[in-house]
N, C-alpha and C. Protein backbone atom coordinates (compact mmCIF):
# COMPACT_ATOMS: atom_id res chain seq x y z
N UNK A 1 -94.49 31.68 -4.00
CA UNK A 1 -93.47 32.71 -4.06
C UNK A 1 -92.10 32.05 -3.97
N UNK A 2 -90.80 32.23 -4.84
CA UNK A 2 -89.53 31.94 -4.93
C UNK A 2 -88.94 32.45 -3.58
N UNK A 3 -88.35 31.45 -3.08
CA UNK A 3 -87.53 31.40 -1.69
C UNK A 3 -86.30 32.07 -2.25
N UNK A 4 -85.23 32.97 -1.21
CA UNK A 4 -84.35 33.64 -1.51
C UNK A 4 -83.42 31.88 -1.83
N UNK A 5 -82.18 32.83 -2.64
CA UNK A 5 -81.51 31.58 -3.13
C UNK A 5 -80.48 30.78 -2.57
N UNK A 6 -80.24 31.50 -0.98
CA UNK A 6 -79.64 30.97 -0.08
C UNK A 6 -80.51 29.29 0.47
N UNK A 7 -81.95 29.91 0.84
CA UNK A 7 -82.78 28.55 1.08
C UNK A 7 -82.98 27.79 0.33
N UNK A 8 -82.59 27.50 -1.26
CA UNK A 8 -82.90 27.15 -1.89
C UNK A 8 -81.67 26.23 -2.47
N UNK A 9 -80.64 26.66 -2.21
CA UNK A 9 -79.39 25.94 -2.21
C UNK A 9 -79.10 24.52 -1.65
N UNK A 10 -78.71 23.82 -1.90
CA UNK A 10 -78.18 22.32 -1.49
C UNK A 10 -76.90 21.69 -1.56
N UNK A 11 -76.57 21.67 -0.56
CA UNK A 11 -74.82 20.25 -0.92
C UNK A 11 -75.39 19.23 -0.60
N UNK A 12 -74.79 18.00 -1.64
CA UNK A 12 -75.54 16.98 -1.47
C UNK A 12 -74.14 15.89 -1.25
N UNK A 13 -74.61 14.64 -0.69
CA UNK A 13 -73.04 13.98 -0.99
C UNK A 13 -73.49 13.29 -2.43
N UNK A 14 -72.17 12.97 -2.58
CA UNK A 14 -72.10 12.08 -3.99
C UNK A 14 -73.52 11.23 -4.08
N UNK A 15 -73.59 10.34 -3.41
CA UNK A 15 -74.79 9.70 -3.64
C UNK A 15 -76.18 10.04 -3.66
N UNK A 16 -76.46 10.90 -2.25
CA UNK A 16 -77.95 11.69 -2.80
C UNK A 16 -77.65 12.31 -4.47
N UNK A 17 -76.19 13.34 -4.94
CA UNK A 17 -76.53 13.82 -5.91
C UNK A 17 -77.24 12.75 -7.25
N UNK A 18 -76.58 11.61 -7.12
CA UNK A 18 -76.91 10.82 -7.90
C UNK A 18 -77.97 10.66 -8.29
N UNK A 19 -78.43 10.25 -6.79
CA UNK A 19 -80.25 9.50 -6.90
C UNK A 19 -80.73 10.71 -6.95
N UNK A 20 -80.90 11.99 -7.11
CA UNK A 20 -82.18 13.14 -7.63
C UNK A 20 -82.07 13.19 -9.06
N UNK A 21 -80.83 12.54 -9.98
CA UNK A 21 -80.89 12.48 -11.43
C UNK A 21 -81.98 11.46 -12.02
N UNK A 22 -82.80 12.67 -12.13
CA UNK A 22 -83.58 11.64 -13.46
C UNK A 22 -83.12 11.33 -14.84
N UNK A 23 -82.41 10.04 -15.22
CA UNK A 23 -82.09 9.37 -16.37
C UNK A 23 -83.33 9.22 -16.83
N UNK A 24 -82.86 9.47 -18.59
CA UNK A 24 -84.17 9.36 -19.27
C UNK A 24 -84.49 7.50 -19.94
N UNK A 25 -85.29 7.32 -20.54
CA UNK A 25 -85.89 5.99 -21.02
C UNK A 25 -84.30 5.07 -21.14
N UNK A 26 -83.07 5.91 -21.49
CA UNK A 26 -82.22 4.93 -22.57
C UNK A 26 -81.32 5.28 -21.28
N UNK A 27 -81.26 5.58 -20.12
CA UNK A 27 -80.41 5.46 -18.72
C UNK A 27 -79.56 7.07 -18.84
N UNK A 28 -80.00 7.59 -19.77
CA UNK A 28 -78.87 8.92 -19.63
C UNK A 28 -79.86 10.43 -19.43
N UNK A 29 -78.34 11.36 -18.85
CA UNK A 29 -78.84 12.63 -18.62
C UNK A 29 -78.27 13.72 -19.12
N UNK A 30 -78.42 14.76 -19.80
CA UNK A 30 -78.30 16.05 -20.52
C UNK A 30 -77.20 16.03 -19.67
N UNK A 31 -76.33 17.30 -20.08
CA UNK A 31 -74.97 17.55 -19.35
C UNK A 31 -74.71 18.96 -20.37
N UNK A 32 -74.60 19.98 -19.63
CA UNK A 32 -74.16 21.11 -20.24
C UNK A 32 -72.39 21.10 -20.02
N UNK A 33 -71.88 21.18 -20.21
CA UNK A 33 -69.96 21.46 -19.71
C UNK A 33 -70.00 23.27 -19.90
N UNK A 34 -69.30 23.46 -18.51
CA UNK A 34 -69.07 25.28 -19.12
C UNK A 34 -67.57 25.65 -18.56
N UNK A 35 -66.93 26.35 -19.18
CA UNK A 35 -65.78 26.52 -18.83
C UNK A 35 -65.64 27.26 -17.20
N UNK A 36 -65.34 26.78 -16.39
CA UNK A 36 -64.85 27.07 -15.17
C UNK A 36 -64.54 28.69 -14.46
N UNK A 37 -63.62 29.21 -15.51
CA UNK A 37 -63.07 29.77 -15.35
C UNK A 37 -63.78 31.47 -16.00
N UNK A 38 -63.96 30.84 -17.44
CA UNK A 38 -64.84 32.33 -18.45
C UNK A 38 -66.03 32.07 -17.96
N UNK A 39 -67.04 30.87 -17.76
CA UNK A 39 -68.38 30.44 -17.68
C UNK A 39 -68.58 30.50 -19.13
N UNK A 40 -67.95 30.03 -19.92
CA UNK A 40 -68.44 30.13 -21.71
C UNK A 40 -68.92 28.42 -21.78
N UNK A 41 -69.49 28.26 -22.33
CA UNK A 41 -70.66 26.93 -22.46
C UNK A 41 -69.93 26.77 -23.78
N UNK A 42 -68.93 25.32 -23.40
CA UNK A 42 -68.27 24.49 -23.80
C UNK A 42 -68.80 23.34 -25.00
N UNK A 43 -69.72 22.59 -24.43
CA UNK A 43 -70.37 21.81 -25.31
C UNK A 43 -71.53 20.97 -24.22
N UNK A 44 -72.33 20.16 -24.78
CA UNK A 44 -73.91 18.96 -24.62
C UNK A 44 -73.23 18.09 -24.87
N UNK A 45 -73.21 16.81 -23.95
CA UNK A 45 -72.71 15.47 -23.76
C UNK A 45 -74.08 14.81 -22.92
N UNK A 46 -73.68 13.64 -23.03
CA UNK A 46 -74.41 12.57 -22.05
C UNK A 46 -73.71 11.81 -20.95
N UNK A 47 -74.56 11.16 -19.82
CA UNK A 47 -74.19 10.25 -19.36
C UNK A 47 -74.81 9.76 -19.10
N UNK A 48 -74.57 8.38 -18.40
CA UNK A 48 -75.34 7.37 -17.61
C UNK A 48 -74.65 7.52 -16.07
N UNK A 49 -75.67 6.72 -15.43
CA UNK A 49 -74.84 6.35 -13.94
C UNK A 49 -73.73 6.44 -13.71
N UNK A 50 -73.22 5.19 -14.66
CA UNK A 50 -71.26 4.63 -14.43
C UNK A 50 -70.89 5.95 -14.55
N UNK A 51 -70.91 6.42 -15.59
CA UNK A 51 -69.53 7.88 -16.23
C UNK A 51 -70.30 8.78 -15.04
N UNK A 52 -71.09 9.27 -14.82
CA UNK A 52 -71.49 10.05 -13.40
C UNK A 52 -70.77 9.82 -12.40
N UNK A 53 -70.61 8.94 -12.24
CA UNK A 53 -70.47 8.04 -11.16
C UNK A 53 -68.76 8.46 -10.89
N UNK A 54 -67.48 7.96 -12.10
CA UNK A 54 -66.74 7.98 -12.27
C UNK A 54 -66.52 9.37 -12.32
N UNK A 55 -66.76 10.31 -13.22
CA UNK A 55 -67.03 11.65 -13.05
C UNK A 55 -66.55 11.75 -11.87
N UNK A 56 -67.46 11.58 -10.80
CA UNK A 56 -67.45 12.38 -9.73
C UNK A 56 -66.14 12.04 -8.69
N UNK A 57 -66.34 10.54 -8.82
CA UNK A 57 -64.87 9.86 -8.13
C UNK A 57 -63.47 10.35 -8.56
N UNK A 58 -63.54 10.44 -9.80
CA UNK A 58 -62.11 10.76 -9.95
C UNK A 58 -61.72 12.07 -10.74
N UNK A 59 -63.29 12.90 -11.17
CA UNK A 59 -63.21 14.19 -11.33
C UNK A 59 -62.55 14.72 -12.97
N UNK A 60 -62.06 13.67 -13.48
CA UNK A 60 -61.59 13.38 -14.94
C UNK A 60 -63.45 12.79 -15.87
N UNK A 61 -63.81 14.21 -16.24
CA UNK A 61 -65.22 14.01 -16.94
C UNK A 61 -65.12 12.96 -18.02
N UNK A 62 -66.26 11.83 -17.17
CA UNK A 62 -66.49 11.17 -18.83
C UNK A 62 -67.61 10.97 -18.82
N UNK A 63 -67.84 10.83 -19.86
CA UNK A 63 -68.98 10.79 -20.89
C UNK A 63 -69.59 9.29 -21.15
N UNK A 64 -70.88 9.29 -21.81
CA UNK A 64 -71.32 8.14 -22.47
C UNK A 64 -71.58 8.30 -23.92
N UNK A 65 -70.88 8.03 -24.88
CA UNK A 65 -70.90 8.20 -25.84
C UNK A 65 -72.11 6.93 -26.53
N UNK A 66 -72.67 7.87 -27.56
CA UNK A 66 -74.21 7.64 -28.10
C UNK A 66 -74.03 6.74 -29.44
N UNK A 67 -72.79 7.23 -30.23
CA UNK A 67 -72.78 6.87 -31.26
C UNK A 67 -71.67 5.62 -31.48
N UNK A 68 -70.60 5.68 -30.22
CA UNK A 68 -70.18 4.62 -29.91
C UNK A 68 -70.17 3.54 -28.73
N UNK A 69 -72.17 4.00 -28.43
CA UNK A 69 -72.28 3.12 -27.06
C UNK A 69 -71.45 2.72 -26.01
N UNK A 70 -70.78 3.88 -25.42
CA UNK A 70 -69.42 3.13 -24.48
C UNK A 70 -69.14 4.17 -23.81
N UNK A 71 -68.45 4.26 -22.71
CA UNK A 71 -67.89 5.20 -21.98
C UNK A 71 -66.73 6.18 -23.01
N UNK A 72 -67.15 7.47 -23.08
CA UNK A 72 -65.88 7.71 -23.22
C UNK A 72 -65.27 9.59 -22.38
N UNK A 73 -63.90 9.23 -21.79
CA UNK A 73 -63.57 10.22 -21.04
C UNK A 73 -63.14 11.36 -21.99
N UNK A 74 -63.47 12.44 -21.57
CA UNK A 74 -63.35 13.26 -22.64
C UNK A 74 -61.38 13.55 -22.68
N UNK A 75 -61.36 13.63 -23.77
CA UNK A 75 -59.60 13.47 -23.89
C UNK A 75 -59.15 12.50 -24.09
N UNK A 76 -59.64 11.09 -24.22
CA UNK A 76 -59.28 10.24 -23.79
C UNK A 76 -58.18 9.77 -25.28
N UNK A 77 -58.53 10.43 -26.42
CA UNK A 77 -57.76 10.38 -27.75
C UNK A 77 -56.83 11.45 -27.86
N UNK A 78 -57.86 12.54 -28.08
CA UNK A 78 -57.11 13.97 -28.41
C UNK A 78 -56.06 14.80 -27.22
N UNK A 79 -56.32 14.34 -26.07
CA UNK A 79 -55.70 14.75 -24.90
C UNK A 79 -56.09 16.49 -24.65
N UNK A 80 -57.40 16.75 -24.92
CA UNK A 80 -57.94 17.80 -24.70
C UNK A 80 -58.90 17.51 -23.45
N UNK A 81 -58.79 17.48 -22.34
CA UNK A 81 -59.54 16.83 -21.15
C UNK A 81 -60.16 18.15 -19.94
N UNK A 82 -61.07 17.75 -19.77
CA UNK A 82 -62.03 18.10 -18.68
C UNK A 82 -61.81 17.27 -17.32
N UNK A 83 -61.12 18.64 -16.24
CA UNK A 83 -61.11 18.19 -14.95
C UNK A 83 -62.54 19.12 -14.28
N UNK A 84 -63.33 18.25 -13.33
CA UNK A 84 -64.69 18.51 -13.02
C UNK A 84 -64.33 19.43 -11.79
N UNK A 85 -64.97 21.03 -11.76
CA UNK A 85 -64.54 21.66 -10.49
C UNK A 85 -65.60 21.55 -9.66
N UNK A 86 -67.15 21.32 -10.49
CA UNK A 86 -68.26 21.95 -9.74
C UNK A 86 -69.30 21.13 -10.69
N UNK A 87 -70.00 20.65 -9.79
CA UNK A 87 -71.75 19.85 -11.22
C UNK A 87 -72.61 20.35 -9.71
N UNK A 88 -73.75 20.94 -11.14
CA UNK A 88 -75.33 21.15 -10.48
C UNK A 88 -76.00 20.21 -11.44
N UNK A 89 -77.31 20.08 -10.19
CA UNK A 89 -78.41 19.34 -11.48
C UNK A 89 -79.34 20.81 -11.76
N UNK A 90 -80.38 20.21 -12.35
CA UNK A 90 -81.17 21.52 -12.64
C UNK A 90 -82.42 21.01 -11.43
N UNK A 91 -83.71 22.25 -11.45
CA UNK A 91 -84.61 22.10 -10.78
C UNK A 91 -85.40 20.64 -10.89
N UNK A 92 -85.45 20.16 -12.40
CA UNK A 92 -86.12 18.97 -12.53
C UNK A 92 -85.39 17.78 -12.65
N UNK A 93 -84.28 17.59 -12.37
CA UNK A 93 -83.21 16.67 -11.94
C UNK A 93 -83.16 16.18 -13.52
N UNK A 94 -83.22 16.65 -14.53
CA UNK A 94 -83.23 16.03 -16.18
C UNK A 94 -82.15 16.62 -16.45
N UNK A 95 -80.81 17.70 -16.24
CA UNK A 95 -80.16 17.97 -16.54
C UNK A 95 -79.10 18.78 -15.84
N UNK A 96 -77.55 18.03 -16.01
CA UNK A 96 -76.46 18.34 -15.03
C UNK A 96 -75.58 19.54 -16.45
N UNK A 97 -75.65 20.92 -14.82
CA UNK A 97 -74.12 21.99 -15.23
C UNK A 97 -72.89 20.82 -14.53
N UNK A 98 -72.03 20.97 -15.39
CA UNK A 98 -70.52 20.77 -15.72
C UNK A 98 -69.43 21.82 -15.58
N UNK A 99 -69.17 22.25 -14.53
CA UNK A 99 -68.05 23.52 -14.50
C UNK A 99 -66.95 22.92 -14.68
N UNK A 100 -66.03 23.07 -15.90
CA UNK A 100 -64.47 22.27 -15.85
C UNK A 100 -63.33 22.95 -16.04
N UNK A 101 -62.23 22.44 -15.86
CA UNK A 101 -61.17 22.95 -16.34
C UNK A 101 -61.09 22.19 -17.96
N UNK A 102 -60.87 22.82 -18.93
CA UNK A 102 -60.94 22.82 -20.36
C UNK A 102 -59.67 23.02 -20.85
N UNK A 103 -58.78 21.90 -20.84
CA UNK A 103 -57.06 21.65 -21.52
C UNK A 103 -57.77 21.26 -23.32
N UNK A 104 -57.10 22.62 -23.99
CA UNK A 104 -57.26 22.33 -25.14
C UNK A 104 -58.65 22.92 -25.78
N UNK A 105 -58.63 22.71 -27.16
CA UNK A 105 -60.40 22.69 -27.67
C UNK A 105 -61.41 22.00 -27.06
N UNK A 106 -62.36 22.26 -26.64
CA UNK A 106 -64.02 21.41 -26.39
C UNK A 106 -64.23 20.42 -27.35
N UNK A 107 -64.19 21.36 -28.55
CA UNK A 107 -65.14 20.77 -29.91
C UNK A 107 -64.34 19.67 -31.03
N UNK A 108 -64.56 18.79 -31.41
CA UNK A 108 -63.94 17.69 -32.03
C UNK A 108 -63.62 18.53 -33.67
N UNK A 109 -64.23 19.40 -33.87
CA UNK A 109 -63.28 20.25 -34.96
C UNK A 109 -62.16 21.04 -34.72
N UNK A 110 -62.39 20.53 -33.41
CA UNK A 110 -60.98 21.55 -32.80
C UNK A 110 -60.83 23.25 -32.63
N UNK A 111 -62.43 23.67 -32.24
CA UNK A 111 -62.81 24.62 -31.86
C UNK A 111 -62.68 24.56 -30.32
N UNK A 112 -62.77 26.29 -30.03
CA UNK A 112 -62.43 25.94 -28.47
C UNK A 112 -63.63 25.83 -27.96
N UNK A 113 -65.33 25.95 -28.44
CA UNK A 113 -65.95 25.07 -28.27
C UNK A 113 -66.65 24.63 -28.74
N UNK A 114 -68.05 23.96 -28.93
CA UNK A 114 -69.16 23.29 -30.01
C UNK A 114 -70.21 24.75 -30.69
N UNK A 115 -69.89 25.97 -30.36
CA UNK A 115 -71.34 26.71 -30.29
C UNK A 115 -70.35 28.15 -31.31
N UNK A 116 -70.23 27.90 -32.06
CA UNK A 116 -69.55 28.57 -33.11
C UNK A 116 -70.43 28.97 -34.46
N UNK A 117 -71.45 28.53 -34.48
CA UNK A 117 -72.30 28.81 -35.33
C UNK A 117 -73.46 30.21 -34.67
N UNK A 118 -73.86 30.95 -35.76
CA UNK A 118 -74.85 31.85 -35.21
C UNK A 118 -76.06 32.62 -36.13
N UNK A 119 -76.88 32.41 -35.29
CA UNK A 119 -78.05 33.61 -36.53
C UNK A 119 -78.67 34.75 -35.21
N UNK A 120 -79.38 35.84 -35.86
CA UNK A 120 -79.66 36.62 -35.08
C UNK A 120 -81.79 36.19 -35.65
């Protein structure tokens, strides 16, 4: 039976949050980003450890970029940037919510975010 969701709740410090992330085979973990403020689901990114890591230290979200193998902070070109208010993992530690503050578009087409497409 599901425990009410008070017992079920956790603050963790930085480092336990870390170590309950399960990184997959290639060191990274799912990452939803949602806007802070609307809760509108921004965009799917990755990370590894480091950008987690950094993430959390200095709260300026970055990323691990896939296609250019490297850290990258979001904004770090376009100056459209994600300040981190709030990260959950999920139940199976495979995937972190991202609550941010969202300066600018999300989406690299310059949408305000990636999920602009639709079918019923």
């Amino acid at each position: 039976m599901l425990k009410d969701k008070k017992s079920l709740e956790k603050n963790l410090s930085q480092g336990d949050f870390v170590a309950e992330v399960k990184f997959d085979a290639n060191g990274l973990v799912a990452c939803v980003a949602q806007d802070a403020t609307t809760n509108v689901v921004l965009m799917v990114a990755w990370m590894n450890e480091e950008s987690l890591r950094l993430t959390l230290t200095s709260r300026d979200v970055t990323y691990w970029s896939r296609s250019r193998n490297k850290l990258w902070r979001k904004g770090e070109s376009s100056g459209h940037t994600q300040k981190l208010q709030e990260i959950s993992i999920d139940c199976d530690g495979d995937t972190l919510l991202l609550k941010v503050d969202q300066i600018g578009p999300a989406c690299h087409t310059g949408a305000p975010n990636c999920f602009f497409r639709h079918t019923k």
